[in-house]
PDB file of N, CA and C in Angstrom:
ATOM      1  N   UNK A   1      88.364  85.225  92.956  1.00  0.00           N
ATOM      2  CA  UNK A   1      87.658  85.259  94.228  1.00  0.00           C
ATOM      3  C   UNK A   1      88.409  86.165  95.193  1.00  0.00           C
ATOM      4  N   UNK A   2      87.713  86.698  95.774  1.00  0.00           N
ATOM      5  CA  UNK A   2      88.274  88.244  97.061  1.00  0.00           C
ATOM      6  C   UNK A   2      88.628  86.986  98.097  1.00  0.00           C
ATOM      7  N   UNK A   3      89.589  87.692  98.575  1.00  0.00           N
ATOM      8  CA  UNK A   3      89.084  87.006 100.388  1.00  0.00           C
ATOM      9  C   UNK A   3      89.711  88.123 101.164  1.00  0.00           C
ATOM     10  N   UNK A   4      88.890  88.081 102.239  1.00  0.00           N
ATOM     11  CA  UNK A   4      89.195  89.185 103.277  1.00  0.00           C
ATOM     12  C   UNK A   4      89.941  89.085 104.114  1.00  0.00           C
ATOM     13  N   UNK A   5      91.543  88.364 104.234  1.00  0.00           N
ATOM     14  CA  UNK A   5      92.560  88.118 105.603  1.00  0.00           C
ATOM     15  C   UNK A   5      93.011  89.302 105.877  1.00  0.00           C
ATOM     16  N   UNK A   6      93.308  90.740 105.239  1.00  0.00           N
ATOM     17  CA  UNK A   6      94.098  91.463 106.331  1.00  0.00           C
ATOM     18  C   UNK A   6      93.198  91.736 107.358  1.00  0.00           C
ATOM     19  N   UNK A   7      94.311  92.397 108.408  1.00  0.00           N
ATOM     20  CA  UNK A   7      93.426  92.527 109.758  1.00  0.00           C
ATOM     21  C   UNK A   7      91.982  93.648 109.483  1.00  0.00           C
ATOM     22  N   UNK A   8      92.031  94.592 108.734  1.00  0.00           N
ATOM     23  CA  UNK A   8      91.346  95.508 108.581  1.00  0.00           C
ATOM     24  C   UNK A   8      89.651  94.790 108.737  1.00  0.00           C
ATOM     25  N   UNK A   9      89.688  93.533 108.074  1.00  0.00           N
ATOM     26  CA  UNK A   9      88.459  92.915 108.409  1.00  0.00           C
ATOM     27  C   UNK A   9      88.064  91.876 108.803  1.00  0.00           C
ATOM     28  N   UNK A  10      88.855  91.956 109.739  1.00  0.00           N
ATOM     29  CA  UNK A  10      88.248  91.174 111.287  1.00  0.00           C
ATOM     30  C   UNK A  10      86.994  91.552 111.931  1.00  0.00           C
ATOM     31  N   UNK A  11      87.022  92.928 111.772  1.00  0.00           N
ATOM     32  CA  UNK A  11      85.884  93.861 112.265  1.00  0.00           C
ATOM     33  C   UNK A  11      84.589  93.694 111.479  1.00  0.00           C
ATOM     34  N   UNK A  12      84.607  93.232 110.702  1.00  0.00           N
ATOM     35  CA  UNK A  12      83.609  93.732 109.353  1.00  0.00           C
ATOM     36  C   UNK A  12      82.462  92.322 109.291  1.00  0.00           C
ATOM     37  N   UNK A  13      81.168  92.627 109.538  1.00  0.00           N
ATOM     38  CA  UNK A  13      80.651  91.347 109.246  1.00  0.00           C
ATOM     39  C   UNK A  13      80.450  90.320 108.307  1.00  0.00           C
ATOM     40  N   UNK A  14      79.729  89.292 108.338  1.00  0.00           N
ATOM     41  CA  UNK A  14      79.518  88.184 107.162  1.00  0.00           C
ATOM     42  C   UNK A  14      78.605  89.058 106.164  1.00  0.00           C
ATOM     43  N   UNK A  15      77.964  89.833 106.410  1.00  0.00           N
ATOM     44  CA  UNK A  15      77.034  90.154 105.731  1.00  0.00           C
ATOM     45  C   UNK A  15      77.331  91.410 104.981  1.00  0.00           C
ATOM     46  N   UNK A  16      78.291  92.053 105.340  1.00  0.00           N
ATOM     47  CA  UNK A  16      79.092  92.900 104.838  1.00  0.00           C
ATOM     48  C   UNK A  16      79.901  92.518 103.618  1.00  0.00           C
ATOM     49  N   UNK A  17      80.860  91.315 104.106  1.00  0.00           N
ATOM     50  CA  UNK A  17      81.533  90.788 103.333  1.00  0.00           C
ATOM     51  C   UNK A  17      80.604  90.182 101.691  1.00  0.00           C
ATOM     52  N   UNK A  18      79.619  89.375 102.380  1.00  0.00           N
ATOM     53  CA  UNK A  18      79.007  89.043 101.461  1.00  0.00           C
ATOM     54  C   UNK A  18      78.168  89.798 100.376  1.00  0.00           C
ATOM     55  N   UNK A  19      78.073  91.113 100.680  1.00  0.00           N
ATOM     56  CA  UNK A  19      77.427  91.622  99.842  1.00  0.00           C
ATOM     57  C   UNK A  19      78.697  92.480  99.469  1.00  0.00           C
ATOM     58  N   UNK A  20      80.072  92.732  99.688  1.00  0.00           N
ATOM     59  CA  UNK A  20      80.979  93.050  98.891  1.00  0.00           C
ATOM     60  C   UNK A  20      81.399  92.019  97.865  1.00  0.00           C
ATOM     61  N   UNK A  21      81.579  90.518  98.195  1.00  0.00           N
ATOM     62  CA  UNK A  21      82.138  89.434  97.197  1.00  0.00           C
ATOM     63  C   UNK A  21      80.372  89.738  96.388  1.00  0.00           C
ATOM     64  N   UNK A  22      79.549  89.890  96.243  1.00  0.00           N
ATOM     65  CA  UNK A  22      78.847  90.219  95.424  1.00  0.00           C
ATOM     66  C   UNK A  22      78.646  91.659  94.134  1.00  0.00           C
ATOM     67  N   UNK A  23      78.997  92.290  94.782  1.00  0.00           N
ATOM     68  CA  UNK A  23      79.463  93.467  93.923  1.00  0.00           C
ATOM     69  C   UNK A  23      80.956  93.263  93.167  1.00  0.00           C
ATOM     70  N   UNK A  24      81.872  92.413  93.461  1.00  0.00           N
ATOM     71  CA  UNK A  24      83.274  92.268  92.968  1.00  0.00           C
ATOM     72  C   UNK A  24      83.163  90.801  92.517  1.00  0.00           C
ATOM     73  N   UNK A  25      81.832  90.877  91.422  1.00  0.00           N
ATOM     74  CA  UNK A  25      81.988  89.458  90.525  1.00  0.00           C
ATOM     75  C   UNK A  25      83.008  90.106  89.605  1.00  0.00           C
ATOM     76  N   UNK A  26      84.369  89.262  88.647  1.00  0.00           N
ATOM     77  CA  UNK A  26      84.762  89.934  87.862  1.00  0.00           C
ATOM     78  C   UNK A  26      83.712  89.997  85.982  1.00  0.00           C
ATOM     79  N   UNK A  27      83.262  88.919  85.765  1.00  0.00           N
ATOM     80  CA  UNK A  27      81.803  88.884  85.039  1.00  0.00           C
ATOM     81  C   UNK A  27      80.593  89.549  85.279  1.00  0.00           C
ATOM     82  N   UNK A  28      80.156  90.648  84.441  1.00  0.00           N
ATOM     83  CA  UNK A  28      79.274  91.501  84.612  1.00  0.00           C
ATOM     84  C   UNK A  28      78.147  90.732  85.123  1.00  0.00           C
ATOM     85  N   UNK A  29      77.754  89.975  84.084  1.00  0.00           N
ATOM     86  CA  UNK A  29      76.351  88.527  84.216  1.00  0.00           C
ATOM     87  C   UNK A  29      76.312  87.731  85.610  1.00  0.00           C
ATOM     88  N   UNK A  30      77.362  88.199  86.332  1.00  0.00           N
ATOM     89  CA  UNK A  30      77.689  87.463  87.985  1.00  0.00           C
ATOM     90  C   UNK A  30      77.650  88.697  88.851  1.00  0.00           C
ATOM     91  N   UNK A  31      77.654  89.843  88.837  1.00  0.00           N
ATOM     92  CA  UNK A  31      77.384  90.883  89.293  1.00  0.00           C
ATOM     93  C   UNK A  31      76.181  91.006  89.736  1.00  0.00           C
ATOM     94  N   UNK A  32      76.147  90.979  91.010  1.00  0.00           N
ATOM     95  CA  UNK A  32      74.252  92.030  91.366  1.00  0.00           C
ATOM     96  C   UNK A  32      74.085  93.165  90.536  1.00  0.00           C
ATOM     97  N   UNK A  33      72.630  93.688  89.769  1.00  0.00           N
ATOM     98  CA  UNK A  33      72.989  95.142  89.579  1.00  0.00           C
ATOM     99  C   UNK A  33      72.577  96.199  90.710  1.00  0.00           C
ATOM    100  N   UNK A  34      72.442  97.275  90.306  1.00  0.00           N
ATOM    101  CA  UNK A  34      71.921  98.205  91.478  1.00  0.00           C
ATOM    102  C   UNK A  34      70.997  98.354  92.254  1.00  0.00           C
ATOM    103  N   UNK A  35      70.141  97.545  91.512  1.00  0.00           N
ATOM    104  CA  UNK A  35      68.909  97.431  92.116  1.00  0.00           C
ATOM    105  C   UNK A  35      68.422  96.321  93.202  1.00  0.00           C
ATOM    106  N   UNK A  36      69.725  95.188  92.685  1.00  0.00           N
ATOM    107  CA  UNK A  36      69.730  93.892  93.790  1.00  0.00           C
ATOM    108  C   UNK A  36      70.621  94.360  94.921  1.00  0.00           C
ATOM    109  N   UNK A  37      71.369  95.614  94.524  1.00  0.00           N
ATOM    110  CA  UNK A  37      72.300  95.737  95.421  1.00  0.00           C
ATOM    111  C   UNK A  37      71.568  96.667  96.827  1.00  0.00           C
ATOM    112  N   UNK A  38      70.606  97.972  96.208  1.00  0.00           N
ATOM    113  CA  UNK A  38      70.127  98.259  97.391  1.00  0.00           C
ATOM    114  C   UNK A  38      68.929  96.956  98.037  1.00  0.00           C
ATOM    115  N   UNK A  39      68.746  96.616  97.233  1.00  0.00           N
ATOM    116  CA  UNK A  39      67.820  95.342  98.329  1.00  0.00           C
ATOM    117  C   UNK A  39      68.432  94.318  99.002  1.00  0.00           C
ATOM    118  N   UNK A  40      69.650  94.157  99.088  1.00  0.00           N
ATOM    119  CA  UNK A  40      70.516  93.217  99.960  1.00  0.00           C
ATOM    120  C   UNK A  40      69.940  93.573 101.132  1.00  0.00           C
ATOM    121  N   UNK A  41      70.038  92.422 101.827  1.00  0.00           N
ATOM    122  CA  UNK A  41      70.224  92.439 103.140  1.00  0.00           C
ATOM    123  C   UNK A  41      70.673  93.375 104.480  1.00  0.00           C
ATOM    124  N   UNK A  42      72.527  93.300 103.535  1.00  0.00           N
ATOM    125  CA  UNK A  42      73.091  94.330 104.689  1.00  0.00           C
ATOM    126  C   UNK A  42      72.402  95.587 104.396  1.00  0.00           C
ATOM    127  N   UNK A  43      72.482  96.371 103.278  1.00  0.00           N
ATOM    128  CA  UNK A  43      72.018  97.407 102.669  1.00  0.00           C
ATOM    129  C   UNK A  43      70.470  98.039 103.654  1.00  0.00           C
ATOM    130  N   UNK A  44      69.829  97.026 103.517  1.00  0.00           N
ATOM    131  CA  UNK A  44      68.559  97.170 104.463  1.00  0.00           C
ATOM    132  C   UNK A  44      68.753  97.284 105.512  1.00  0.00           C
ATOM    133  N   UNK A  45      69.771  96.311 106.445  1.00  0.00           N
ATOM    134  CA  UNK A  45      69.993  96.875 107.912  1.00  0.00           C
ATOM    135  C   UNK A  45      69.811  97.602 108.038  1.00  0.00           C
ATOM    136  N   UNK A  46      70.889  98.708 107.416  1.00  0.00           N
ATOM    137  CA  UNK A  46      71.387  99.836 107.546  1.00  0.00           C
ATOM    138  C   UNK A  46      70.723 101.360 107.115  1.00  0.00           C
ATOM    139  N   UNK A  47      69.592 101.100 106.495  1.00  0.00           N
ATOM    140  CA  UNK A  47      69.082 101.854 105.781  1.00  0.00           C
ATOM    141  C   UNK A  47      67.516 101.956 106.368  1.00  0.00           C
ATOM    142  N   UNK A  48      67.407 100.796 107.266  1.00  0.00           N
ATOM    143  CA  UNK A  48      65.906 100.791 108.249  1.00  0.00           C
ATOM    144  C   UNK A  48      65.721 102.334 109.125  1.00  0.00           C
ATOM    145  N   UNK A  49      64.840 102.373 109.522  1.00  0.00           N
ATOM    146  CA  UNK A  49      65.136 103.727 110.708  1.00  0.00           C
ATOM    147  C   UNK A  49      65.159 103.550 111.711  1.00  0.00           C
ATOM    148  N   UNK A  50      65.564 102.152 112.042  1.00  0.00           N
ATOM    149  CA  UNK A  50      65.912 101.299 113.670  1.00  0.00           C
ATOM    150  C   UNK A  50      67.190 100.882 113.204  1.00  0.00           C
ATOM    151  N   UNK A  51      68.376 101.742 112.377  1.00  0.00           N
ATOM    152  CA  UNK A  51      69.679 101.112 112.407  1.00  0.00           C
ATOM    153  C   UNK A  51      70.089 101.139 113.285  1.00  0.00           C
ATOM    154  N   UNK A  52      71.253  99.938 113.736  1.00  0.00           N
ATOM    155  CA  UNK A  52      71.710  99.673 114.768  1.00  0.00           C
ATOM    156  C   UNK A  52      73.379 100.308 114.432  1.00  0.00           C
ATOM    157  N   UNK A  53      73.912 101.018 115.325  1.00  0.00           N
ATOM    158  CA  UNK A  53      74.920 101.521 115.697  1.00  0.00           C
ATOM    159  C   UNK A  53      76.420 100.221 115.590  1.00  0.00           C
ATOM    160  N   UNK A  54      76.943 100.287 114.879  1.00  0.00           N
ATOM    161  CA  UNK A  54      78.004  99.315 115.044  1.00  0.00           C
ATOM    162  C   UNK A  54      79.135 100.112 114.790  1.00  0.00           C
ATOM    163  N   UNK A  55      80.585 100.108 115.292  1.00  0.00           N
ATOM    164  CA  UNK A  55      81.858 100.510 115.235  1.00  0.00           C
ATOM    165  C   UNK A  55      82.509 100.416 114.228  1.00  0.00           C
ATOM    166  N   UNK A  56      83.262 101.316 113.494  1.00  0.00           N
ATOM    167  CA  UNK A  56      83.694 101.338 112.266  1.00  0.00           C
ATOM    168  C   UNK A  56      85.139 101.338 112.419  1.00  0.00           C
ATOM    169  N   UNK A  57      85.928 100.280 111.681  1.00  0.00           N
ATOM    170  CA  UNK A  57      87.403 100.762 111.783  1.00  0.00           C
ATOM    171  C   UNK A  57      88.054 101.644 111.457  1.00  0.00           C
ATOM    172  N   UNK A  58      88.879 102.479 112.453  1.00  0.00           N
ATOM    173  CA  UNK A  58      88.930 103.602 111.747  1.00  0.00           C
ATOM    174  C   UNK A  58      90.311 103.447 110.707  1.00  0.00           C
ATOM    175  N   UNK A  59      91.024 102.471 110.722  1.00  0.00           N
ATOM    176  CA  UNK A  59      92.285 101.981 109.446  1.00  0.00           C
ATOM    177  C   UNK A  59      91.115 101.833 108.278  1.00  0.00           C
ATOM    178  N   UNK A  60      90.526 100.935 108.255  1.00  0.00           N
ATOM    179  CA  UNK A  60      89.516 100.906 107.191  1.00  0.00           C
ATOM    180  C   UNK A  60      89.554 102.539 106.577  1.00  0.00           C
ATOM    181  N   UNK A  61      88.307 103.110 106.970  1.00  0.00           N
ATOM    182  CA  UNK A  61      87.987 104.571 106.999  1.00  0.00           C
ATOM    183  C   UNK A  61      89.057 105.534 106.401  1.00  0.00           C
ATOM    184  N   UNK A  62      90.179 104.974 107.106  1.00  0.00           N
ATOM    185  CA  UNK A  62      91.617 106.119 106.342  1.00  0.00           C
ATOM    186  C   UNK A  62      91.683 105.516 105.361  1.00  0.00           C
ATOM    187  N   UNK A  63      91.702 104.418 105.243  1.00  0.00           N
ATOM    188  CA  UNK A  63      92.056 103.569 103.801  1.00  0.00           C
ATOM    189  C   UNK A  63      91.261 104.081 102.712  1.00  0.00           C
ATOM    190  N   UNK A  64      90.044 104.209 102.964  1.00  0.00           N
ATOM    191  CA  UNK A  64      88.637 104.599 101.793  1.00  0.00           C
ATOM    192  C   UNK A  64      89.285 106.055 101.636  1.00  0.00           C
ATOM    193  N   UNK A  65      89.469 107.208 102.753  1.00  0.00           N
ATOM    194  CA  UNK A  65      89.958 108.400 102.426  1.00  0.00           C
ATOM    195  C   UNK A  65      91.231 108.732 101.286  1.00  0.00           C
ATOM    196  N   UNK A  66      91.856 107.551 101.721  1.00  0.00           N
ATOM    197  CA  UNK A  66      93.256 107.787 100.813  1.00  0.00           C
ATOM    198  C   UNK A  66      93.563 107.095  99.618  1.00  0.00           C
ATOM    199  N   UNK A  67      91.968 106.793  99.059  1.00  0.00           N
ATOM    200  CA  UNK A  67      91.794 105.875  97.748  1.00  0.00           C
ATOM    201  C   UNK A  67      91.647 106.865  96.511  1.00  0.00           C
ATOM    202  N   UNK A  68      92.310 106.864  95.879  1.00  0.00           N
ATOM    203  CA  UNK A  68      92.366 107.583  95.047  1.00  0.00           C
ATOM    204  C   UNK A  68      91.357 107.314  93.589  1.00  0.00           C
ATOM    205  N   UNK A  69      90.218 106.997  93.637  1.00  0.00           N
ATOM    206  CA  UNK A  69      89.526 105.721  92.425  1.00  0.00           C
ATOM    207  C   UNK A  69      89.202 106.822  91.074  1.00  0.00           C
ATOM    208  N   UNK A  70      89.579 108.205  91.204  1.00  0.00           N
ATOM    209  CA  UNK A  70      89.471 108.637  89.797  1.00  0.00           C
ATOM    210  C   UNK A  70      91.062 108.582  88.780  1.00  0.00           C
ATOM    211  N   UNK A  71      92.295 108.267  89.596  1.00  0.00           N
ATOM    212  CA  UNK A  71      93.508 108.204  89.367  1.00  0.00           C
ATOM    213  C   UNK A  71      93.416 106.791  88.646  1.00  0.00           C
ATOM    214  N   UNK A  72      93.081 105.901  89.584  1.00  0.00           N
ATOM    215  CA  UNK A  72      93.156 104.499  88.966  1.00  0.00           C
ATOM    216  C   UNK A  72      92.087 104.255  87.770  1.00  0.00           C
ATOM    217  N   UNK A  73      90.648 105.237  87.746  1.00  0.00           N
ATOM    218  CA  UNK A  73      90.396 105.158  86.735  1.00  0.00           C
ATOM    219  C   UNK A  73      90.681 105.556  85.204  1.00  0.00           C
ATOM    220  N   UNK A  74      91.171 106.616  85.489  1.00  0.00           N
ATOM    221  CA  UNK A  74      92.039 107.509  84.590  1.00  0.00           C
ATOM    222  C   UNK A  74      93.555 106.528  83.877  1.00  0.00           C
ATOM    223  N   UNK A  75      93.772 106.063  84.681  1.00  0.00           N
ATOM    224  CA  UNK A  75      94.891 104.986  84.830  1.00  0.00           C
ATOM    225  C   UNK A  75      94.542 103.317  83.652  1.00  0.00           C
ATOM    226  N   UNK A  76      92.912 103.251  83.584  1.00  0.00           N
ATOM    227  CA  UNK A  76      92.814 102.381  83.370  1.00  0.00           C
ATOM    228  C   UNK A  76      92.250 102.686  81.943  1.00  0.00           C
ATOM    229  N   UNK A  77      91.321 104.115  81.909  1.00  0.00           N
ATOM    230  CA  UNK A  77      91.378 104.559  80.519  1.00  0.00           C
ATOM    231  C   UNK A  77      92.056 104.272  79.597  1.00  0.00           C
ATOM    232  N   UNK A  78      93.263 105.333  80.165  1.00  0.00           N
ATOM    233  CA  UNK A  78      94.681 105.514  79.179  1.00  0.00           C
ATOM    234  C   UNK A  78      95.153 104.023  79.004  1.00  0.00           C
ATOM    235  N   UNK A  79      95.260 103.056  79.527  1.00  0.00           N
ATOM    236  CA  UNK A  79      95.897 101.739  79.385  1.00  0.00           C
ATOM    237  C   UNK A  79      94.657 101.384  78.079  1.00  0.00           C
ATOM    238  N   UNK A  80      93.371 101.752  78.365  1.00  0.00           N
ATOM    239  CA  UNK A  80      92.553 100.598  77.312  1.00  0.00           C
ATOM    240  C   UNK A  80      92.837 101.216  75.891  1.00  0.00           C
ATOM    241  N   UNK A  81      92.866 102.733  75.939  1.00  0.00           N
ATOM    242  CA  UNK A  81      92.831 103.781  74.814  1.00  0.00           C
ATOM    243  C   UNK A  81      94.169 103.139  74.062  1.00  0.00           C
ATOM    244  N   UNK A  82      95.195 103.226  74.994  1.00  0.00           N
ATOM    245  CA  UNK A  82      96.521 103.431  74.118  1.00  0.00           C
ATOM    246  C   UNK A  82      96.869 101.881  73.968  1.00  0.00           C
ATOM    247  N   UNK A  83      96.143 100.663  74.356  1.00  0.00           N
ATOM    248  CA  UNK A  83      95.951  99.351  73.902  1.00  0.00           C
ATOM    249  C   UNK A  83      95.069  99.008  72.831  1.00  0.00           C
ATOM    250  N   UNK A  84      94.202  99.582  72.596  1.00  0.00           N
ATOM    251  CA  UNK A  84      93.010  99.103  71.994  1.00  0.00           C
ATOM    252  C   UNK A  84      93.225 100.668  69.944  1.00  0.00           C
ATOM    253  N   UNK A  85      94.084 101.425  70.291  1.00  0.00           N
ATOM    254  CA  UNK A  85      94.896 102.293  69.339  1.00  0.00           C
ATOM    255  C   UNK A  85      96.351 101.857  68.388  1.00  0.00           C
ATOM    256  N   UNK A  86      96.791 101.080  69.598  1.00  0.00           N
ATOM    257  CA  UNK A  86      97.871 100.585  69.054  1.00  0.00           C
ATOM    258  C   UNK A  86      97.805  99.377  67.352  1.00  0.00           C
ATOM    259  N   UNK A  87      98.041  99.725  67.042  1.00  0.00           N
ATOM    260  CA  UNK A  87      98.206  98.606  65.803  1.00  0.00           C
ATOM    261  C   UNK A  87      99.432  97.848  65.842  1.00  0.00           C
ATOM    262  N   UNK A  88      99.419  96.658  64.943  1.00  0.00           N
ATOM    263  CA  UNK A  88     100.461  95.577  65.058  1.00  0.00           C
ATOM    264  C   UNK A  88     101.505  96.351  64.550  1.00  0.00           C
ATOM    265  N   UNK A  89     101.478  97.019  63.497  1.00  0.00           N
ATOM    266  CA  UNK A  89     102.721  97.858  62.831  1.00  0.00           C
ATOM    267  C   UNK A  89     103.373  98.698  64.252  1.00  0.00           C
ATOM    268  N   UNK A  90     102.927  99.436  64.816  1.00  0.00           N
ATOM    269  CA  UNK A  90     103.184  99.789  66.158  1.00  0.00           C
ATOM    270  C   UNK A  90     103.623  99.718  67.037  1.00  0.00           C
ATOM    271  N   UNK A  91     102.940  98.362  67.472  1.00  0.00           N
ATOM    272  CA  UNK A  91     103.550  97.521  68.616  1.00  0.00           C
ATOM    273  C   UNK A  91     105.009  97.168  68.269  1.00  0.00           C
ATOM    274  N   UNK A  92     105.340  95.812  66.900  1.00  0.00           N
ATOM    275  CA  UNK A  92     106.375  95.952  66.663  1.00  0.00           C
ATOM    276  C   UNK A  92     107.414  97.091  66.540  1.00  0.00           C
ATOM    277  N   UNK A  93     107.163  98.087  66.543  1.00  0.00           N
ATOM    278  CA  UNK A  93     108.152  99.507  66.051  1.00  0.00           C
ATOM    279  C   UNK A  93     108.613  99.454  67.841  1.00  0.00           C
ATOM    280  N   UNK A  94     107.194  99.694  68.799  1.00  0.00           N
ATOM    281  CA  UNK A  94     107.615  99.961  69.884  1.00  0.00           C
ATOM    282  C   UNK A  94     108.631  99.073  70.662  1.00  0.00           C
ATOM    283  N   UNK A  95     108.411  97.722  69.980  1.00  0.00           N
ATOM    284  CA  UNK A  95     108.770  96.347  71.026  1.00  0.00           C
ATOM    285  C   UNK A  95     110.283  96.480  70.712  1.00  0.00           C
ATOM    286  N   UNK A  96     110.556  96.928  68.964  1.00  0.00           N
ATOM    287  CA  UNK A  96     112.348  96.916  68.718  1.00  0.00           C
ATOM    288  C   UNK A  96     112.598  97.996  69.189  1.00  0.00           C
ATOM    289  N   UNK A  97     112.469  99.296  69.607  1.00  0.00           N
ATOM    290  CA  UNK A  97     112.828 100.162  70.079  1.00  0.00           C
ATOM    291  C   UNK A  97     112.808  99.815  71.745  1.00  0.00           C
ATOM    292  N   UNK A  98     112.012  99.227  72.278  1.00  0.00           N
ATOM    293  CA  UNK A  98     112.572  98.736  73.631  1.00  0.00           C
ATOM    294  C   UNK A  98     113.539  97.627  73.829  1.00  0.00           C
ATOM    295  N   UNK A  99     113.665  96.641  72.583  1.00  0.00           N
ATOM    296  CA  UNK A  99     114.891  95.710  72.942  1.00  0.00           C
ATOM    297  C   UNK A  99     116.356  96.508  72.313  1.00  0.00           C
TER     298      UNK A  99
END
């Protein structure tokens, strides 16, 4: 389960939040898909042509800028590749060579 205490979202509404803890089920089958996701609620606010203007943090905002999400994906590749390659003969070779 997410929870939102740093200060960054204090700012941020319920409805915001809630349709982020909805996208960050870790179970696919608990996940909205894309299609529930543009029909949310907040999604619609925001997407009406009477959106309403609300203030954005700008720490937030730097934060999203300085996210790096093709690094960490790349990151998470190589971890599944060179996990899911490895064989038991392997592992052991690697595990006595690190003790």
């Amino acid at each position: 389960m997410f929870t939102f205490i740093a200060q960054e979202w204090t700012c941020i509404s319920k409805m915001a939040k809630d349709f982020i803890k909805k996208l960050l089920q870790k179970h696919a089958s608990n996940r909205i898909s894309a299609a529930d996701a543009l029909n949310d609620p907040w999604i619609k606010l925001y997407t009406e042509k009477t959106k309403v203007q609300k203030p954005i943090c700008v720490n937030a905002l730097n934060q999203l800028k300085n996210f790096y999400c093709e690094r960490k994906l790349e990151q998470a590749v190589i971890a599944y590749i060179t996990n899911s390659m490895m064989n038991k003969q392997t592992e052991e070779k690697l595990l006595a060579t690190f003790k």
